[in-house]
C-alpha atoms as a PDB file:
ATOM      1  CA  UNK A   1     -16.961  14.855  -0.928  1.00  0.00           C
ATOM      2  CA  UNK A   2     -13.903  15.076  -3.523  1.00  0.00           C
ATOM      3  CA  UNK A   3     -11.425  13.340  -2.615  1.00  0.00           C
ATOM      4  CA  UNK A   4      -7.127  14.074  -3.732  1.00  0.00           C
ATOM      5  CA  UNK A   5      -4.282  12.770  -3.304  1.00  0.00           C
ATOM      6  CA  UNK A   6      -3.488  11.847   0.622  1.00  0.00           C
ATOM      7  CA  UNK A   7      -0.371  11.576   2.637  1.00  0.00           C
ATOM      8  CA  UNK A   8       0.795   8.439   2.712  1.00  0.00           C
ATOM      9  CA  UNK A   9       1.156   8.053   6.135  1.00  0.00           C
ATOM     10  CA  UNK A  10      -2.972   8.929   6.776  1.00  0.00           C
ATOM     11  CA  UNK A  11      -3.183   6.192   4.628  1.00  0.00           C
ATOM     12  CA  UNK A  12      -0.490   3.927   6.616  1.00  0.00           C
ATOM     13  CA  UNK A  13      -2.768   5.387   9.520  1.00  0.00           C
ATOM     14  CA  UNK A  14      -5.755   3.551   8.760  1.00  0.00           C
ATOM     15  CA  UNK A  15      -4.064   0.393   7.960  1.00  0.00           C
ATOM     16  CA  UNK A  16      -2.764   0.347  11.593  1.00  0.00           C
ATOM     17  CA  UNK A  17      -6.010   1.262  12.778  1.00  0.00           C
ATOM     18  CA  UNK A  18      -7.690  -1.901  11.253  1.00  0.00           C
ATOM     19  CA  UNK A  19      -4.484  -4.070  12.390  1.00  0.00           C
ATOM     20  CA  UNK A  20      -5.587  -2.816  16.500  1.00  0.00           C
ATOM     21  CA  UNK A  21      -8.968  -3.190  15.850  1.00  0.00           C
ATOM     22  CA  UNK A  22      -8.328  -6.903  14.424  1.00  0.00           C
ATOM     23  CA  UNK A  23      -6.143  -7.257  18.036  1.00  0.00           C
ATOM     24  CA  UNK A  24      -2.791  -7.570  15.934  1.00  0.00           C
ATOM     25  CA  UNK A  25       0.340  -4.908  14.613  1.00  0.00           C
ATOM     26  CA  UNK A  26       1.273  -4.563  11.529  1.00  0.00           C
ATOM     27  CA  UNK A  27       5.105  -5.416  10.464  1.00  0.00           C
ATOM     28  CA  UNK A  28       7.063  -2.394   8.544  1.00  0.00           C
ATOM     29  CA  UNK A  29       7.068  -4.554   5.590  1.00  0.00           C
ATOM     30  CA  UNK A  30       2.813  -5.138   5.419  1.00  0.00           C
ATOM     31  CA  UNK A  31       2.558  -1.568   6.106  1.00  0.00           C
ATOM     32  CA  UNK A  32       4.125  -0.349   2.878  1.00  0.00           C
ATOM     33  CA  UNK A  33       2.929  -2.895   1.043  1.00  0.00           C
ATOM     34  CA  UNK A  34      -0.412  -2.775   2.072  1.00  0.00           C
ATOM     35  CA  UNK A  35      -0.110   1.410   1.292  1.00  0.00           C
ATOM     36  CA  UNK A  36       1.037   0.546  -1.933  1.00  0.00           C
ATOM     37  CA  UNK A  37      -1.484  -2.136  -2.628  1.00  0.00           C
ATOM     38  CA  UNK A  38      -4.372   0.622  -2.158  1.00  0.00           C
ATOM     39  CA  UNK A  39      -2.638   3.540  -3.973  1.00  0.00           C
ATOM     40  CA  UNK A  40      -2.679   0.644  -6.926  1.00  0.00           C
ATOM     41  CA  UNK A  41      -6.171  -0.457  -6.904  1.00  0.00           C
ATOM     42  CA  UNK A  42      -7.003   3.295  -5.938  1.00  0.00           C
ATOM     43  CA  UNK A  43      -5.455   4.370  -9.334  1.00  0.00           C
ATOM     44  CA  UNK A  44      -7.294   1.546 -11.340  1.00  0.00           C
ATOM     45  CA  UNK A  45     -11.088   1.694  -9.760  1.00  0.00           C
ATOM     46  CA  UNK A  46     -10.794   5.450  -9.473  1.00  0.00           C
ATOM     47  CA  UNK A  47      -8.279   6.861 -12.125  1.00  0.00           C
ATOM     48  CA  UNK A  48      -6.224   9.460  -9.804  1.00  0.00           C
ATOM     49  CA  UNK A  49      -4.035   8.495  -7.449  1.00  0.00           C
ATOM     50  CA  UNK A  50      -4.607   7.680  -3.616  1.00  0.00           C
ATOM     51  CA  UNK A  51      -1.013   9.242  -2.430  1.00  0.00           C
ATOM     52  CA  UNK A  52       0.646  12.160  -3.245  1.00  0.00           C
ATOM     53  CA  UNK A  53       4.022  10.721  -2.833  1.00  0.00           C
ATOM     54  CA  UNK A  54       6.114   8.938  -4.757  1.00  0.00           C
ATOM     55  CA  UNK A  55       6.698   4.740  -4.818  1.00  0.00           C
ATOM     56  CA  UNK A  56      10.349   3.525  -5.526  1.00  0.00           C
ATOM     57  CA  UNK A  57      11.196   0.142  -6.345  1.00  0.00           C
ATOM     58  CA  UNK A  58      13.537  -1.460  -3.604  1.00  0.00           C
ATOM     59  CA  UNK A  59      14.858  -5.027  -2.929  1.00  0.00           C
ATOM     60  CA  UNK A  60      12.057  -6.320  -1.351  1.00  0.00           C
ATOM     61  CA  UNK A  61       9.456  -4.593  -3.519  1.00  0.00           C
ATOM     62  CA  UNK A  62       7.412  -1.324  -4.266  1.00  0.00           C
ATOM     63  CA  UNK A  63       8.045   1.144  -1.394  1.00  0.00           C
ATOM     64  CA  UNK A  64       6.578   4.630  -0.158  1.00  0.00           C
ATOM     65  CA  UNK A  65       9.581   6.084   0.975  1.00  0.00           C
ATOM     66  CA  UNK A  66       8.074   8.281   3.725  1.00  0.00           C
ATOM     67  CA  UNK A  67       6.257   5.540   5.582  1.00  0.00           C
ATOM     68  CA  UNK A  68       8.993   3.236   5.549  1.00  0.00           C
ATOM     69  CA  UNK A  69      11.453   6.141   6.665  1.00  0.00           C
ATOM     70  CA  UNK A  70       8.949   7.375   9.559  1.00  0.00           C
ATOM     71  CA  UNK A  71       7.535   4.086  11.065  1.00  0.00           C
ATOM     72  CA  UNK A  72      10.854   2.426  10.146  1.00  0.00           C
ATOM     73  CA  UNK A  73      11.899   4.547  13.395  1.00  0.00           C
ATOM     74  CA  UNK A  74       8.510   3.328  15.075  1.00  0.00           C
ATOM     75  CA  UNK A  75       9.199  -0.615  15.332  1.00  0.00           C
ATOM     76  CA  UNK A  76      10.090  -3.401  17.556  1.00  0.00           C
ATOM     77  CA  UNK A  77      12.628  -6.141  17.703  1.00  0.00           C
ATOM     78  CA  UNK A  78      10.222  -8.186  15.290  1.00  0.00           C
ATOM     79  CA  UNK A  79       9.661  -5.237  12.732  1.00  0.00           C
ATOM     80  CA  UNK A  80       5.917  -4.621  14.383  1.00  0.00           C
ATOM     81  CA  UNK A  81       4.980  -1.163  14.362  1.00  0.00           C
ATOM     82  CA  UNK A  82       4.402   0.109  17.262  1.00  0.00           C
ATOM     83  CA  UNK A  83       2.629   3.876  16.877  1.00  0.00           C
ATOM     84  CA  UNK A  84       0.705   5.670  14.649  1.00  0.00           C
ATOM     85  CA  UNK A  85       2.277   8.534  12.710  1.00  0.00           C
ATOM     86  CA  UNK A  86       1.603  11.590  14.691  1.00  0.00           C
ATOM     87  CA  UNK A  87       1.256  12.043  18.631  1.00  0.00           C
ATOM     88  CA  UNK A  88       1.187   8.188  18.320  1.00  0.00           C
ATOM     89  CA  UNK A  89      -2.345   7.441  18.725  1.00  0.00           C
ATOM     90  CA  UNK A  90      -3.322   8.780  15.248  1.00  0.00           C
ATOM     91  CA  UNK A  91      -5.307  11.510  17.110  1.00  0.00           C
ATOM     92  CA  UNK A  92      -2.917  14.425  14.947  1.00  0.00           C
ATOM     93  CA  UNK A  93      -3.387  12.845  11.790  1.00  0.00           C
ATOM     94  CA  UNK A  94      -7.100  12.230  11.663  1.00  0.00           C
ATOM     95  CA  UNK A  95      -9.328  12.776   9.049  1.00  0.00           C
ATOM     96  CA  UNK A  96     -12.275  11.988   7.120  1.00  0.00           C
ATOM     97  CA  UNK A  97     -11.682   9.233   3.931  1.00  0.00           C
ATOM     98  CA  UNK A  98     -14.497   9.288   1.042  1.00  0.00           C
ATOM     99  CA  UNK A  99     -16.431   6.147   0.529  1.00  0.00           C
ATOM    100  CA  UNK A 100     -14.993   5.289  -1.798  1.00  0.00           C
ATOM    101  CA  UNK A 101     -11.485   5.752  -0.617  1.00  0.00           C
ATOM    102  CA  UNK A 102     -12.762   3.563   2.734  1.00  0.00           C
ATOM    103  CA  UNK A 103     -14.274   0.729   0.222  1.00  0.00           C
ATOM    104  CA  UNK A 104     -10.714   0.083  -1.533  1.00  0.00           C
ATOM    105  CA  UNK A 105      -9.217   0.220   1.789  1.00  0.00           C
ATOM    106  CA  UNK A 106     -11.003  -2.034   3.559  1.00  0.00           C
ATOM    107  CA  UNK A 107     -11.280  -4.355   0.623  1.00  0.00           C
ATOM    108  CA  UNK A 108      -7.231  -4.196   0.045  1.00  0.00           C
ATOM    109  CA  UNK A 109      -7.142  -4.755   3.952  1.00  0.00           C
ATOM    110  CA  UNK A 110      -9.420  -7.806   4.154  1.00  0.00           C
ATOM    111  CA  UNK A 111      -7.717  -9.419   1.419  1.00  0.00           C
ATOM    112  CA  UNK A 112      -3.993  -9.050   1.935  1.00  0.00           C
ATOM    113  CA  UNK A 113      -3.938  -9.600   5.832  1.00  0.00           C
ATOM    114  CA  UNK A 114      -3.448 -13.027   5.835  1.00  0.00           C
ATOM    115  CA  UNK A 115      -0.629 -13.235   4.184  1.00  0.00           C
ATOM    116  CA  UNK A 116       2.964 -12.795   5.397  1.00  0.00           C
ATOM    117  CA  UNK A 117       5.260 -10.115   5.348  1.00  0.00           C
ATOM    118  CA  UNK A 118       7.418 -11.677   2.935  1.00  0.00           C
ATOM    119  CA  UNK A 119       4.563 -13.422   1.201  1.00  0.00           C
ATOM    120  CA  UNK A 120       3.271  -9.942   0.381  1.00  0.00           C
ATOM    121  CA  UNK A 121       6.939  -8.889  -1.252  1.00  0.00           C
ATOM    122  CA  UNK A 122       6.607 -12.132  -3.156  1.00  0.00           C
ATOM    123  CA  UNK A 123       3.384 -11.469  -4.797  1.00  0.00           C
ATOM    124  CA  UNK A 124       5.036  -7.543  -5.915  1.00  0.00           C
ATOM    125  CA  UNK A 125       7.956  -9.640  -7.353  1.00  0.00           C
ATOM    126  CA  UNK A 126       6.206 -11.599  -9.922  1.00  0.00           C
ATOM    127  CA  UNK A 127       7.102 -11.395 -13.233  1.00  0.00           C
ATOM    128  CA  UNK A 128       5.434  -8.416 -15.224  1.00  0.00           C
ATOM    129  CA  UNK A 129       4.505  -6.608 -12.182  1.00  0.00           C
ATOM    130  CA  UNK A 130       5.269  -2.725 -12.027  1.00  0.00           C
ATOM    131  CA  UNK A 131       8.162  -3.576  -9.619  1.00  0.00           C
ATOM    132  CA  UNK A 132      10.125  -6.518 -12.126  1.00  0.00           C
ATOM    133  CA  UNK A 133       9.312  -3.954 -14.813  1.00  0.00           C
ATOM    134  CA  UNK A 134      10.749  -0.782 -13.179  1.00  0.00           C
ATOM    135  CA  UNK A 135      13.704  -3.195 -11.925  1.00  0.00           C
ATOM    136  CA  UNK A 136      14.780  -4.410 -14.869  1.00  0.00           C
ATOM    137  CA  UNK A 137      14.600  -1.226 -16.780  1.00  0.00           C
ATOM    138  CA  UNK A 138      15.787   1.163 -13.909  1.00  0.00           C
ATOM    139  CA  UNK A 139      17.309  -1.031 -11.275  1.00  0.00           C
ATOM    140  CA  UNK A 140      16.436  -0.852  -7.639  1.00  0.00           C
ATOM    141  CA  UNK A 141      15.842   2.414  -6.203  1.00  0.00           C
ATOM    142  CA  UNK A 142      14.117   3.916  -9.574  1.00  0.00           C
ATOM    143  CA  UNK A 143      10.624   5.460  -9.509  1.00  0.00           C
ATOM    144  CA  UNK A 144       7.801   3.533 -10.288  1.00  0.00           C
ATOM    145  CA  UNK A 145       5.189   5.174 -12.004  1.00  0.00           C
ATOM    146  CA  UNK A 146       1.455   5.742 -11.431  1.00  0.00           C
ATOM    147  CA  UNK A 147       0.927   4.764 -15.150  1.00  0.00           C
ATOM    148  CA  UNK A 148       2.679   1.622 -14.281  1.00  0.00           C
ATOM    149  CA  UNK A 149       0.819   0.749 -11.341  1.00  0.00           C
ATOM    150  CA  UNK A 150      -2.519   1.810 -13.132  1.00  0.00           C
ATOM    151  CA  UNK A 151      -1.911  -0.533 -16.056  1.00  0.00           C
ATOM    152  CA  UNK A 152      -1.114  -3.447 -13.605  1.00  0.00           C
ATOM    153  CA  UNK A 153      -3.862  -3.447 -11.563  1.00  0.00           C
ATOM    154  CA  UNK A 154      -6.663  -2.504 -14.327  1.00  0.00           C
ATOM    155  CA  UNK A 155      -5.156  -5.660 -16.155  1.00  0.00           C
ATOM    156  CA  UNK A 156      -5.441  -7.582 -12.484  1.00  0.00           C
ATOM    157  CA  UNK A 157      -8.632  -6.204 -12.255  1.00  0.00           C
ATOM    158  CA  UNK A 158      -9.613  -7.772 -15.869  1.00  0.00           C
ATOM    159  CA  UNK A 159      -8.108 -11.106 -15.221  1.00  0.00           C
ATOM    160  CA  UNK A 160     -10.082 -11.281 -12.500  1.00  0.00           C
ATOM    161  CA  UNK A 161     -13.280 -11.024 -13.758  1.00  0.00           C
ATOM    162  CA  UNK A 162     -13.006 -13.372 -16.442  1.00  0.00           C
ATOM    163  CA  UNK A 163     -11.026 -15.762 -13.984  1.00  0.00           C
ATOM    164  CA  UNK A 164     -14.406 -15.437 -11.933  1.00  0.00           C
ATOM    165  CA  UNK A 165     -16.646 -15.848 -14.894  1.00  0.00           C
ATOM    166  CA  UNK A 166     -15.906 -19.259 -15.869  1.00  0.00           C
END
């Protein structure tokens, strides 16, 4: 099955999805960054991107602008989101993810869920990320580009295999 470019909010979907079946809600903040997390390591393993929209860099990190606008409007007194996008059980925005879409989902899922919300905008404000580098060339609110994220997370990906070879 070929796979393109998805709405960020199927994506944002299947996050949430995971969070219910895991008994737990997702906060606005791990939402966007776990979207942007994927669309990252999507663009390195896979060289195309996983969204079709845009990511901006705001104060507290890399944002999708549409998921944090829509589910922004979808969240409790803690920041927990508390519907899917669409008729709020995700039943209007179903579809069918590649295997290879569903591997770096899961895999971006398993890994970052155990870290807090603002643990998770730490980790997107290190030094020499595509957020500090957009930031201090643009300032907040400037696009961040899929080249940009690519770079990053191929280079992650390298350091990670030799960190794991030793």
């Amino acid at each position: 099955m070929f796979s393109k470019a998805r709405s960020s909010l199927l994506i944002a979907n299947y996050f949430l999805k995971k969070a219910a079946e895991d008994g737990k809600k997702l906060t606005i903040m791990q939402l966007v960054k776990f979207v942007y997390f994927a669309h990252g390591w999507y663009l390195a393993f896979h060289n195309k991107p996983l969204i079709k929209e845009k990511v901006q860099a705001w104060k507290f990190g890399p944002v999708i602008p549409e998921v944090y606008n829509y589910f922004n409007l979808l969240t409790d007194g803690d920041n927990q989101v508390l519907r899917f996008a669409g008729d709020g059980d995700g039943d209007a925005l179903k579809v069918e993810f590649t295997k290879e879409e569903i591997n770096v989902l899961d895999q971006v899922y398993d890994i970052y869920r155990k870290y807090t919300p603002f643990r998770l905008s730490d980790i997107t404000h290190e030094q020499g990320t595509p957020w500090s580098n957009t930031t201090e060339n643009g300032g907040h609110w400037a696009e961040i580009s899929n080249d940009e994220i690519k770079r990053f997370y191929i280079e992650k990906h390298r350091k990670n295999i030799a960190k794991n070879a030793t």
